[in-house]
N, C-alpha and C. Protein backbone atom coordinates (compact mmCIF):
# COMPACT_ATOMS: atom_id res chain seq x y z
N UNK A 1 95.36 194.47 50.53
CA UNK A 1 94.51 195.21 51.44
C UNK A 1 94.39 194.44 52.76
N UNK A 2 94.65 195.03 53.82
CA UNK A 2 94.64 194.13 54.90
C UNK A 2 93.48 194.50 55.81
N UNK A 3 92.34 193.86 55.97
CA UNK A 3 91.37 193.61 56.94
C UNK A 3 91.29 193.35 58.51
N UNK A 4 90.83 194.42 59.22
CA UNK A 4 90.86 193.98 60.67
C UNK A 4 89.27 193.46 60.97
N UNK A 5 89.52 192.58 61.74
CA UNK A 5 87.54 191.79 62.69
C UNK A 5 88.06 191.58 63.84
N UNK A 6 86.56 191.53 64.49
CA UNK A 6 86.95 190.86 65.52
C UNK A 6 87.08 188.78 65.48
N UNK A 7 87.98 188.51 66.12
CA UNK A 7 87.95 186.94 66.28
C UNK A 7 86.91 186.61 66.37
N UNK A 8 86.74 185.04 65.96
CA UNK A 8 85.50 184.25 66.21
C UNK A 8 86.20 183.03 67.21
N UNK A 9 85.47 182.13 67.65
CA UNK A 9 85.68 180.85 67.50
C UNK A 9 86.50 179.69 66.77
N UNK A 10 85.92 180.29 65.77
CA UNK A 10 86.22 179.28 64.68
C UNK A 10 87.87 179.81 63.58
N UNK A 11 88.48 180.97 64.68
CA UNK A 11 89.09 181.40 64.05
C UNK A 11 90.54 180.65 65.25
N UNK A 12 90.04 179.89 66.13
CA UNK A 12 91.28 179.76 66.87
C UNK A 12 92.44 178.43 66.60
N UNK A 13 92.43 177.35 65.49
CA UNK A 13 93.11 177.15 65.31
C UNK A 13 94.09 177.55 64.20
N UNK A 14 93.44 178.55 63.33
CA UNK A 14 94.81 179.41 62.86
C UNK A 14 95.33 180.35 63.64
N UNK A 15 95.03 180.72 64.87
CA UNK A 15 95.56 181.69 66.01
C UNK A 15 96.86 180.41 66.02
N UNK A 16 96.54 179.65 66.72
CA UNK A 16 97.22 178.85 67.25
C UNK A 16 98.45 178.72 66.47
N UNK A 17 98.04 178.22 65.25
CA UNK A 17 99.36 178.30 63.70
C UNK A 17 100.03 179.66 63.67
N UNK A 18 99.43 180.64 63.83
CA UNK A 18 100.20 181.87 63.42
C UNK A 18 101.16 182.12 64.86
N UNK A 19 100.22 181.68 66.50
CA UNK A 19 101.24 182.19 67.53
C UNK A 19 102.74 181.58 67.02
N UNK A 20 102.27 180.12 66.93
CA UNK A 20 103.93 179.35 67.16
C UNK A 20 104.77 179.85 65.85
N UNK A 21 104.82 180.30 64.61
CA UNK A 21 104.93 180.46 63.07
C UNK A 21 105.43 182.20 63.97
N UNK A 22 104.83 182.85 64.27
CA UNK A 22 105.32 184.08 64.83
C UNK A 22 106.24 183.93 65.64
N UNK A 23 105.89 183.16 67.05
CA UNK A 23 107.29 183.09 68.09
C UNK A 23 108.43 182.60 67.42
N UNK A 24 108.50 181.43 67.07
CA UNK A 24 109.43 180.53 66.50
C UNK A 24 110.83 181.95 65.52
N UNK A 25 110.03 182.08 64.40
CA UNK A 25 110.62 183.08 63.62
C UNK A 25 111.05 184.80 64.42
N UNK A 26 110.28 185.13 64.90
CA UNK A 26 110.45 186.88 64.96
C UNK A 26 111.02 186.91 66.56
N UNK A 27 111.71 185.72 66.90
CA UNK A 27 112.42 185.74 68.63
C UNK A 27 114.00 185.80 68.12
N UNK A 28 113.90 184.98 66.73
CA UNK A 28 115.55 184.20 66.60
C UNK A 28 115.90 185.44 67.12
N UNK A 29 116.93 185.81 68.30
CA UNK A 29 118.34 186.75 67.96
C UNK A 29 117.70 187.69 69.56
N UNK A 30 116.34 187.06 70.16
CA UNK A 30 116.32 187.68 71.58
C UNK A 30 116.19 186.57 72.21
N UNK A 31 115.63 185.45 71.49
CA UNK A 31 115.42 184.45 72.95
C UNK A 31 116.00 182.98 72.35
N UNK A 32 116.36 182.33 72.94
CA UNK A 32 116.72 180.60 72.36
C UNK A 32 115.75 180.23 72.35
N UNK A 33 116.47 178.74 71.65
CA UNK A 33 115.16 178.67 70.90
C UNK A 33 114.32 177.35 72.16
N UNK A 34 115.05 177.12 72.81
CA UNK A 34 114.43 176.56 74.28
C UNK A 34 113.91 177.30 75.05
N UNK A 35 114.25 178.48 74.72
CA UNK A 35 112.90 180.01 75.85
C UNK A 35 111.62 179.96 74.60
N UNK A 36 112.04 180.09 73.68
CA UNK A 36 110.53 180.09 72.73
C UNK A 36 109.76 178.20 72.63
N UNK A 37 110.19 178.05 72.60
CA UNK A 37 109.49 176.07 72.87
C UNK A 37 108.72 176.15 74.19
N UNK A 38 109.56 176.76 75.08
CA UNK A 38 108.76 176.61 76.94
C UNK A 38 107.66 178.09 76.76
N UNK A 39 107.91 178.75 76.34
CA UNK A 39 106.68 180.36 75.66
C UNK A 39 105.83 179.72 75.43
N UNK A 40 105.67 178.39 73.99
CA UNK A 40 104.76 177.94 73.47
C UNK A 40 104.27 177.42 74.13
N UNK A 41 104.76 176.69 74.77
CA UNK A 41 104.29 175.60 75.94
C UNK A 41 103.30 175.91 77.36
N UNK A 42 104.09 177.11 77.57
CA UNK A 42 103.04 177.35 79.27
C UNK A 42 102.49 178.35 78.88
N UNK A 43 102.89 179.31 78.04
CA UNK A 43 102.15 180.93 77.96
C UNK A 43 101.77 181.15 76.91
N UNK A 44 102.47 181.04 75.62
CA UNK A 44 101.63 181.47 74.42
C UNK A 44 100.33 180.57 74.42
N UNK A 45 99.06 181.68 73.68
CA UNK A 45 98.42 180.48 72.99
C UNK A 45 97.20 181.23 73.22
N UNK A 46 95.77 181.30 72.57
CA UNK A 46 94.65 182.17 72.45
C UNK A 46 94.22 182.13 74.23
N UNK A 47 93.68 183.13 74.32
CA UNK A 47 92.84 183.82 75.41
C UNK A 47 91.60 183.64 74.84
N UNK A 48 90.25 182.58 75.11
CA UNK A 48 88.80 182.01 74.16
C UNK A 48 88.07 183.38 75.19
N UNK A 49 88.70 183.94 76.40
CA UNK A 49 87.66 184.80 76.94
C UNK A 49 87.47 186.18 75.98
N UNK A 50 88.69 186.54 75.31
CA UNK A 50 89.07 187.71 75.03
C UNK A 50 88.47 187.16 73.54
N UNK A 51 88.25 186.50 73.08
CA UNK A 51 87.63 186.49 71.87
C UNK A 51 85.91 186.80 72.08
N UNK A 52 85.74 185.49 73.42
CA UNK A 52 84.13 185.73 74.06
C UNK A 52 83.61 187.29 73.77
N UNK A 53 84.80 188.00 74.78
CA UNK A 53 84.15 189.50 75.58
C UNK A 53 84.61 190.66 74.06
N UNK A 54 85.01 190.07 72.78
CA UNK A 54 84.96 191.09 71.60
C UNK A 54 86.11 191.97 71.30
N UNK A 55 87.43 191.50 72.32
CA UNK A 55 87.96 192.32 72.40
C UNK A 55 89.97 191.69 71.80
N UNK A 56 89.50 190.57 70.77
CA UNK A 56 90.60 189.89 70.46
C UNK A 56 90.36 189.88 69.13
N UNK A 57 91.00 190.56 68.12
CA UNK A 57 91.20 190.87 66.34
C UNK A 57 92.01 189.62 65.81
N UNK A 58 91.64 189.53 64.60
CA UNK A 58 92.59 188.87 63.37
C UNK A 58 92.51 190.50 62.47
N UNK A 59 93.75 190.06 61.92
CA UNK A 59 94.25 190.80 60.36
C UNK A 59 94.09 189.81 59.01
N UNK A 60 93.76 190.36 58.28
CA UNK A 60 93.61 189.39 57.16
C UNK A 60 94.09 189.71 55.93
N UNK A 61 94.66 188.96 54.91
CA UNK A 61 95.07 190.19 53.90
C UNK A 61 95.08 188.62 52.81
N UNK A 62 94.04 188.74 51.90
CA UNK A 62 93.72 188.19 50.80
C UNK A 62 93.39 186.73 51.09
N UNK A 63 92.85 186.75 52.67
CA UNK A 63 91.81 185.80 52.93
C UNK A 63 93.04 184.85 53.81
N UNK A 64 94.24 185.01 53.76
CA UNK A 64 94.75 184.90 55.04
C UNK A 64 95.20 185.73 56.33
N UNK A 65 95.32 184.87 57.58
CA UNK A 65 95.52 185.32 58.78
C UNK A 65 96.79 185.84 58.68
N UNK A 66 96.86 187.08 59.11
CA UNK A 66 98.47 187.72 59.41
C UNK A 66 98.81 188.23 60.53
N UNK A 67 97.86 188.41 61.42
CA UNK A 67 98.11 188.91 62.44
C UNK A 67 96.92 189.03 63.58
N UNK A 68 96.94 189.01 65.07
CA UNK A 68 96.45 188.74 66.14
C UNK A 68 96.76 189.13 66.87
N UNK A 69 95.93 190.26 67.37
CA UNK A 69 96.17 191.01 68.92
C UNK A 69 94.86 191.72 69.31
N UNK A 70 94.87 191.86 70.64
CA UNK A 70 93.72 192.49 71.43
C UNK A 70 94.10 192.99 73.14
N UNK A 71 92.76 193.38 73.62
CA UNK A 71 93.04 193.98 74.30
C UNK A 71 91.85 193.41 75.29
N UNK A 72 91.96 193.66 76.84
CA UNK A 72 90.74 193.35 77.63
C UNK A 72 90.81 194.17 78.94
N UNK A 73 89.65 194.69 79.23
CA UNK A 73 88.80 194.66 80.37
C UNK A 73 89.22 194.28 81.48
N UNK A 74 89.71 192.76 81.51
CA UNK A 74 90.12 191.91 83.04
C UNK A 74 91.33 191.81 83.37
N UNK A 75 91.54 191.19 84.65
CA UNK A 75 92.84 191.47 85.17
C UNK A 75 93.66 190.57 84.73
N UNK A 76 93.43 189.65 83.70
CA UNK A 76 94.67 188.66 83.24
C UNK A 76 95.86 189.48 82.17
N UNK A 77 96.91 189.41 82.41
CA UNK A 77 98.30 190.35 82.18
C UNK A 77 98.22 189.65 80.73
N UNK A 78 98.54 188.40 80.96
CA UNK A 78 99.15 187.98 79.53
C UNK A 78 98.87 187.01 79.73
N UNK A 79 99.30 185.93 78.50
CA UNK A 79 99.08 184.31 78.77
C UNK A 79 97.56 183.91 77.97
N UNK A 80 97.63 182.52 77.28
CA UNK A 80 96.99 181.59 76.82
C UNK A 80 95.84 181.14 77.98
N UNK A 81 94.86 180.16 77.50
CA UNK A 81 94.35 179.78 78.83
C UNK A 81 94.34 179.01 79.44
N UNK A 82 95.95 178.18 78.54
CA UNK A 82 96.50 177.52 79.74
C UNK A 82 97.73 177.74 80.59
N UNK A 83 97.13 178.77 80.95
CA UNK A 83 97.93 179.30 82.21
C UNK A 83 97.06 180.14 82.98
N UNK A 84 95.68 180.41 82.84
CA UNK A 84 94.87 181.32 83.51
C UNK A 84 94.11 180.47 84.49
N UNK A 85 93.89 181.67 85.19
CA UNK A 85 92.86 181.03 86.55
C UNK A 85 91.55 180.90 85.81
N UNK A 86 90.72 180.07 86.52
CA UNK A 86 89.27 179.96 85.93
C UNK A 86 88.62 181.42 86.09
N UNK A 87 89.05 182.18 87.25
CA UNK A 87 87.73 183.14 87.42
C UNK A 87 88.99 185.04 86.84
N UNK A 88 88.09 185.42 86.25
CA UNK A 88 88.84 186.85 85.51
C UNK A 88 88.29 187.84 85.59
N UNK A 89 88.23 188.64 87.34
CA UNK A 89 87.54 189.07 87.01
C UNK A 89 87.38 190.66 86.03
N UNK A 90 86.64 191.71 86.21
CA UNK A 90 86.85 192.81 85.36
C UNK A 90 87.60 194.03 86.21
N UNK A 91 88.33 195.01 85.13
CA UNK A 91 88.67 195.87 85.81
C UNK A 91 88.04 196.75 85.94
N UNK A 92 88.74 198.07 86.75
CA UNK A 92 87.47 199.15 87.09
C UNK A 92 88.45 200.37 85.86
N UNK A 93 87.36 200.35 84.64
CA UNK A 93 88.32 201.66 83.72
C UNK A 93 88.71 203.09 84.49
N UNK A 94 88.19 203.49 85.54
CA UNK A 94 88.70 204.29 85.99
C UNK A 94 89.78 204.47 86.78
N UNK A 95 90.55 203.39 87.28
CA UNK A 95 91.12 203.13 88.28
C UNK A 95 92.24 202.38 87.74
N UNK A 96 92.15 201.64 86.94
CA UNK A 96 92.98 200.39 86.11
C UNK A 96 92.96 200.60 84.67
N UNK A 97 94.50 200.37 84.45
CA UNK A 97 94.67 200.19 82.56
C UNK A 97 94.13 199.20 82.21
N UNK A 98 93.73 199.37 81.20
CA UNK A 98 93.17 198.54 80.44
C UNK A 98 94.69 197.23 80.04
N UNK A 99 94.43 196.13 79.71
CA UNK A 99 95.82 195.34 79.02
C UNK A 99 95.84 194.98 77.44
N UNK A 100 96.76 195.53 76.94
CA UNK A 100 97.20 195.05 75.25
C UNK A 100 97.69 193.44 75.54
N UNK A 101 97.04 192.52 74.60
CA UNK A 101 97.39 190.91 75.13
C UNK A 101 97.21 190.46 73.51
N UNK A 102 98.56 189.64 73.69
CA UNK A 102 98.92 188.41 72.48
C UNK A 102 98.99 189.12 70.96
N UNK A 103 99.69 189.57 71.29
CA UNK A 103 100.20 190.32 69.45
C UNK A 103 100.80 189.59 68.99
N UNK A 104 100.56 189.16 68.13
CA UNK A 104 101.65 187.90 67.11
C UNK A 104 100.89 188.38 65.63
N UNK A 105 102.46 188.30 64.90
CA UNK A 105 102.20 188.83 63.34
C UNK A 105 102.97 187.53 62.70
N UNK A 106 102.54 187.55 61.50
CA UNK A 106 103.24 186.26 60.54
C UNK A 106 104.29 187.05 60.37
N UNK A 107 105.46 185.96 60.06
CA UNK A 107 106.76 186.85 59.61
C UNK A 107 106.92 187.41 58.44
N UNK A 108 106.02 187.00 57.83
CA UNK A 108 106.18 187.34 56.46
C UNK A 108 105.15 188.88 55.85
N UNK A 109 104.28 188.92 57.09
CA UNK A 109 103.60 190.10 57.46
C UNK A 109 104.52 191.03 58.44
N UNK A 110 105.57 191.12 59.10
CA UNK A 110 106.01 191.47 60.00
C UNK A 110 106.83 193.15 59.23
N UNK A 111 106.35 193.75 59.81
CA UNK A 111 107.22 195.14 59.96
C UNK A 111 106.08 196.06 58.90
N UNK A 112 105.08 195.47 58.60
CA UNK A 112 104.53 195.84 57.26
C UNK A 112 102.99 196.90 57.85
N UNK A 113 103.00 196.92 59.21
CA UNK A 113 101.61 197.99 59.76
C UNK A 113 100.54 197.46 60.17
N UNK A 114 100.79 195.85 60.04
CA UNK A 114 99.85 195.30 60.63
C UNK A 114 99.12 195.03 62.20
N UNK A 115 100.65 194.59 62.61
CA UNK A 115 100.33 195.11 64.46
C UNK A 115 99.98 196.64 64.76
N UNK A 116 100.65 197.19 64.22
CA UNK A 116 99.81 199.20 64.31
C UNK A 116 98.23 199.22 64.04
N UNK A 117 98.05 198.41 62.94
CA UNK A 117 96.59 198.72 62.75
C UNK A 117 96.03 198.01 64.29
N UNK A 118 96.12 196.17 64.51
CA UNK A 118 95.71 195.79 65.23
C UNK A 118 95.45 196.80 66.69
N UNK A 119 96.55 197.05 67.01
CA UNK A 119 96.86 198.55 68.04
C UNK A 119 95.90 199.39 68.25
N UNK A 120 95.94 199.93 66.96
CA UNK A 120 94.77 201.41 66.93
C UNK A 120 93.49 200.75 66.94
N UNK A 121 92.62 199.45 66.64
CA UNK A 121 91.95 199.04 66.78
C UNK A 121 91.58 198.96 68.52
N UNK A 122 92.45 198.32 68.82
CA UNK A 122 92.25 198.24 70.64
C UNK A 122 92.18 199.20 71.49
N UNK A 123 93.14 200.18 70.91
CA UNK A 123 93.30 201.57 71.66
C UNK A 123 92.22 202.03 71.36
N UNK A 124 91.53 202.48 70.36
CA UNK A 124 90.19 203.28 70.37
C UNK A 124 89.20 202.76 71.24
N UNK A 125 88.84 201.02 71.40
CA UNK A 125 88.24 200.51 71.77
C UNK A 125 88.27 200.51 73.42
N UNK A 126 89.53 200.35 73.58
CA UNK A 126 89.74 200.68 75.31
C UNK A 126 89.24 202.34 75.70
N UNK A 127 89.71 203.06 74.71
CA UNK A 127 89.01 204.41 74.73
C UNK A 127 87.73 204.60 75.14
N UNK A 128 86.77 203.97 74.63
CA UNK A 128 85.51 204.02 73.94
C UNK A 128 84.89 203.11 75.51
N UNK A 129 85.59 202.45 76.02
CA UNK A 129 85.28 201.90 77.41
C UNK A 129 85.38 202.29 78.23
N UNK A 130 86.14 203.54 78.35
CA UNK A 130 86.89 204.59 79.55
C UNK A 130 87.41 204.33 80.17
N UNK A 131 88.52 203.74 79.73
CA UNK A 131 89.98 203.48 80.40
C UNK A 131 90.74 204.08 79.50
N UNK A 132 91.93 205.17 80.77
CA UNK A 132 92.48 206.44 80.01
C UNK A 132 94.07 205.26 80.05
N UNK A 133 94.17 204.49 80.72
CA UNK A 133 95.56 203.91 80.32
C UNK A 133 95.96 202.24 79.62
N UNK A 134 96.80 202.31 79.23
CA UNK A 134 96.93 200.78 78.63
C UNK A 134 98.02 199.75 79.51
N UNK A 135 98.67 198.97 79.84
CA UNK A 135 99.33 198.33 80.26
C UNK A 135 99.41 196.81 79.15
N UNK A 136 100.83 196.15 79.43
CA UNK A 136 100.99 194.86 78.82
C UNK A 136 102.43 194.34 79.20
N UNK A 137 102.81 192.84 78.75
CA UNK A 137 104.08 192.75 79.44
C UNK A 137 104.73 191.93 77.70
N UNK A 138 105.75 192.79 77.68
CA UNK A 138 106.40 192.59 76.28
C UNK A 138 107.60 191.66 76.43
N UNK A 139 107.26 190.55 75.31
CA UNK A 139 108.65 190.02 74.90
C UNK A 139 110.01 190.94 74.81
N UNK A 140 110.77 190.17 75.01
CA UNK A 140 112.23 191.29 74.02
C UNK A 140 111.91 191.50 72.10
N UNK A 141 111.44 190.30 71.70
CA UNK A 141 110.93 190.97 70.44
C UNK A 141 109.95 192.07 70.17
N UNK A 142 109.12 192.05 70.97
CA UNK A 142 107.52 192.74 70.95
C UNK A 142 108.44 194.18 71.46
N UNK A 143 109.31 194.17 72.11
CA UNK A 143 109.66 195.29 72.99
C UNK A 143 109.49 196.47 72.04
N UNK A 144 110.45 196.41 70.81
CA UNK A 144 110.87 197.63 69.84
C UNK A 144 109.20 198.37 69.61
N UNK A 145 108.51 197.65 68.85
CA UNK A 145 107.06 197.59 68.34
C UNK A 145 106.07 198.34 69.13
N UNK A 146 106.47 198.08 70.62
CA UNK A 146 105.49 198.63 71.63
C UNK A 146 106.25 199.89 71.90
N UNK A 147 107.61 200.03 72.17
CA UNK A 147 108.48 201.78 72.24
C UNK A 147 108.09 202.49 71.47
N UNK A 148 107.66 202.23 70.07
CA UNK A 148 106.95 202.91 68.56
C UNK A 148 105.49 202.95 69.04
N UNK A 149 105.09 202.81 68.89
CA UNK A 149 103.81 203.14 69.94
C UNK A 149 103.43 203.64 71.09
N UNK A 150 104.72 203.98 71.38
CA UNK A 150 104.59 205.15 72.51
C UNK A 150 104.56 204.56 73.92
N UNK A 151 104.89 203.24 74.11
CA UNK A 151 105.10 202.44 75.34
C UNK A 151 105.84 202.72 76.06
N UNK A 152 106.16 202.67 77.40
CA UNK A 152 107.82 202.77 77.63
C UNK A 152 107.89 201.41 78.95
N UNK A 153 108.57 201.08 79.47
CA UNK A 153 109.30 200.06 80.15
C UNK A 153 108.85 200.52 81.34
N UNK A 154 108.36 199.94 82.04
CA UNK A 154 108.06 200.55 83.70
C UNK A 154 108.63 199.68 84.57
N UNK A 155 109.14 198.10 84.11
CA UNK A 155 109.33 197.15 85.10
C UNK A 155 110.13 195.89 84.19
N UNK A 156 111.53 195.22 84.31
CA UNK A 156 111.79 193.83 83.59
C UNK A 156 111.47 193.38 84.80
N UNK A 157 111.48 192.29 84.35
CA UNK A 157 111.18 190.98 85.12
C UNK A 157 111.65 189.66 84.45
N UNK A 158 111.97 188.27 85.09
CA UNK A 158 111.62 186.88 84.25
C UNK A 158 110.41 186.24 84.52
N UNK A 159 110.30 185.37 83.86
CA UNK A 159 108.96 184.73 83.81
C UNK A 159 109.86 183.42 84.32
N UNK A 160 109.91 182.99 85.16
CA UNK A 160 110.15 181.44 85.39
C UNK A 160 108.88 180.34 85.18
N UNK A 161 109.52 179.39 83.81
CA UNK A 161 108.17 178.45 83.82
C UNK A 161 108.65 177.06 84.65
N UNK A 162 107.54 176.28 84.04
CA UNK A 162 107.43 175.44 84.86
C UNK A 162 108.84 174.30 85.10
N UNK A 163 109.25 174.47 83.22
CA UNK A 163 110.14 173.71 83.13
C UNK A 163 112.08 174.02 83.67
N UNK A 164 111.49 175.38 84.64
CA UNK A 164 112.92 176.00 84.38
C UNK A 164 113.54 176.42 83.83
N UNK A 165 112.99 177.15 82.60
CA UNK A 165 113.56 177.64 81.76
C UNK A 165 113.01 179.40 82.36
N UNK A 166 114.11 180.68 82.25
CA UNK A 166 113.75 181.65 82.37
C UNK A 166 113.86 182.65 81.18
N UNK A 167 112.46 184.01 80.92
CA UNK A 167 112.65 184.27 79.80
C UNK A 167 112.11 185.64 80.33
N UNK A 168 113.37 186.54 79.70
CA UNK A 168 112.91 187.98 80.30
C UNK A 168 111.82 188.71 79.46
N UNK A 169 111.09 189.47 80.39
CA UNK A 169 110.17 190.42 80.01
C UNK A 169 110.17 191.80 80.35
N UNK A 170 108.95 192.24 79.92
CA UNK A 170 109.16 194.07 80.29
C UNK A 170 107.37 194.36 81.00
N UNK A 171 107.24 195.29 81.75
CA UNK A 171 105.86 195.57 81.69
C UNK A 171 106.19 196.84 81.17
N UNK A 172 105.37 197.42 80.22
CA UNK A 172 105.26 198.55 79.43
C UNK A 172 103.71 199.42 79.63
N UNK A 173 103.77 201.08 79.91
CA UNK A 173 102.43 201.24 79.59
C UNK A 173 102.87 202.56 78.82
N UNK A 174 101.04 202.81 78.34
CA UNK A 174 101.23 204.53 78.25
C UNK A 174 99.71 205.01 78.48
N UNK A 175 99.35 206.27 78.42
CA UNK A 175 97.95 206.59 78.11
C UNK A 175 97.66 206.07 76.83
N UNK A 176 96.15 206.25 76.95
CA UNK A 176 95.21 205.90 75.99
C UNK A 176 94.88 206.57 74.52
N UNK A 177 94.90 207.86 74.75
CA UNK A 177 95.47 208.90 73.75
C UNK A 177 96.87 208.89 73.59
């Protein structure tokens, strides 16, 4: 039986275990494994605001973590918080999508409905805030997952980090319904 909550606090160093345990495994065959090491490094890694503001889930399924994703309010795209500016601020739901941020599933949870549930969790919730659209910027793994959900590609791009390493992305949206 798999359980959705919202995150706590005290839930962020198994975030942390499951991001790298997720990238590491569910990239082999889109990204090297020196684009997923520099991911871990500058961009993956919990958002403590998006847990703060209620709007960052765990999955749970027989009292372990399987999965992690959410959604927020503010204008930060993507990224850990070490890579964020100090100040975030909010968006206007009428005017601005809402953002889907940090989906990571265990691999061993992977393909099994768990990111869908996480999903429909956020989507109602962005609903329920009145913001009619979603936005997010997808791995090449995440890509398939978010097309099934009704995403589509509006923009690639690379992410150049710090170390020089470049790792392509997508921005994806759709409505809210």
């Amino acid at each position: 039986m798999l359980r959705v909550r919202p995150a706590t606090g005290t839930d962020v160093p198994e975030i942390e275990e499951l991001i790298a345990r997720s990238a590491r495994a569910l990239s082999e065959g889109y990204y090297t494994p020196a684009q997923v090491e520099s991911l871990l490094r500058f961009v993956f890694g919990t958002d403590t605001q998006l847990i703060d503001d209620g709007t960052y889930f765990v999955a749970e399924r027989d009292a372990h973590l399987v999965g992690a994703g959410g959604w927020s309010r503010r204008r930060t795209l993507f990224g850990g918080d070490r890579m964020k500016d100090l100040e975030d601020p909010l968006l206007d739901p009428h005017a601005e999508p809402a953002r889907i941020r940090a989906f990571f599933v265990d691999p061993g949870a992977a393909r099994q409905g768990v990111a869908r549930r996480l999903f429909d969790e956020c989507r109602r919730a962005a609903a329920a805030a009145e913001f009619s659209t979603l936005t997010l910027v997808a791995t090449l793994p995440g890509e398939p997952l978010y097309q099934a959900l009704g995403f589509q590609v509006t923009e690639r791009f690379q992410l150049n980090l710090p170390d020089g390493v470049e790792v392509p992305v997508a921005r994806m949206s759709r409505g809210v319904i």
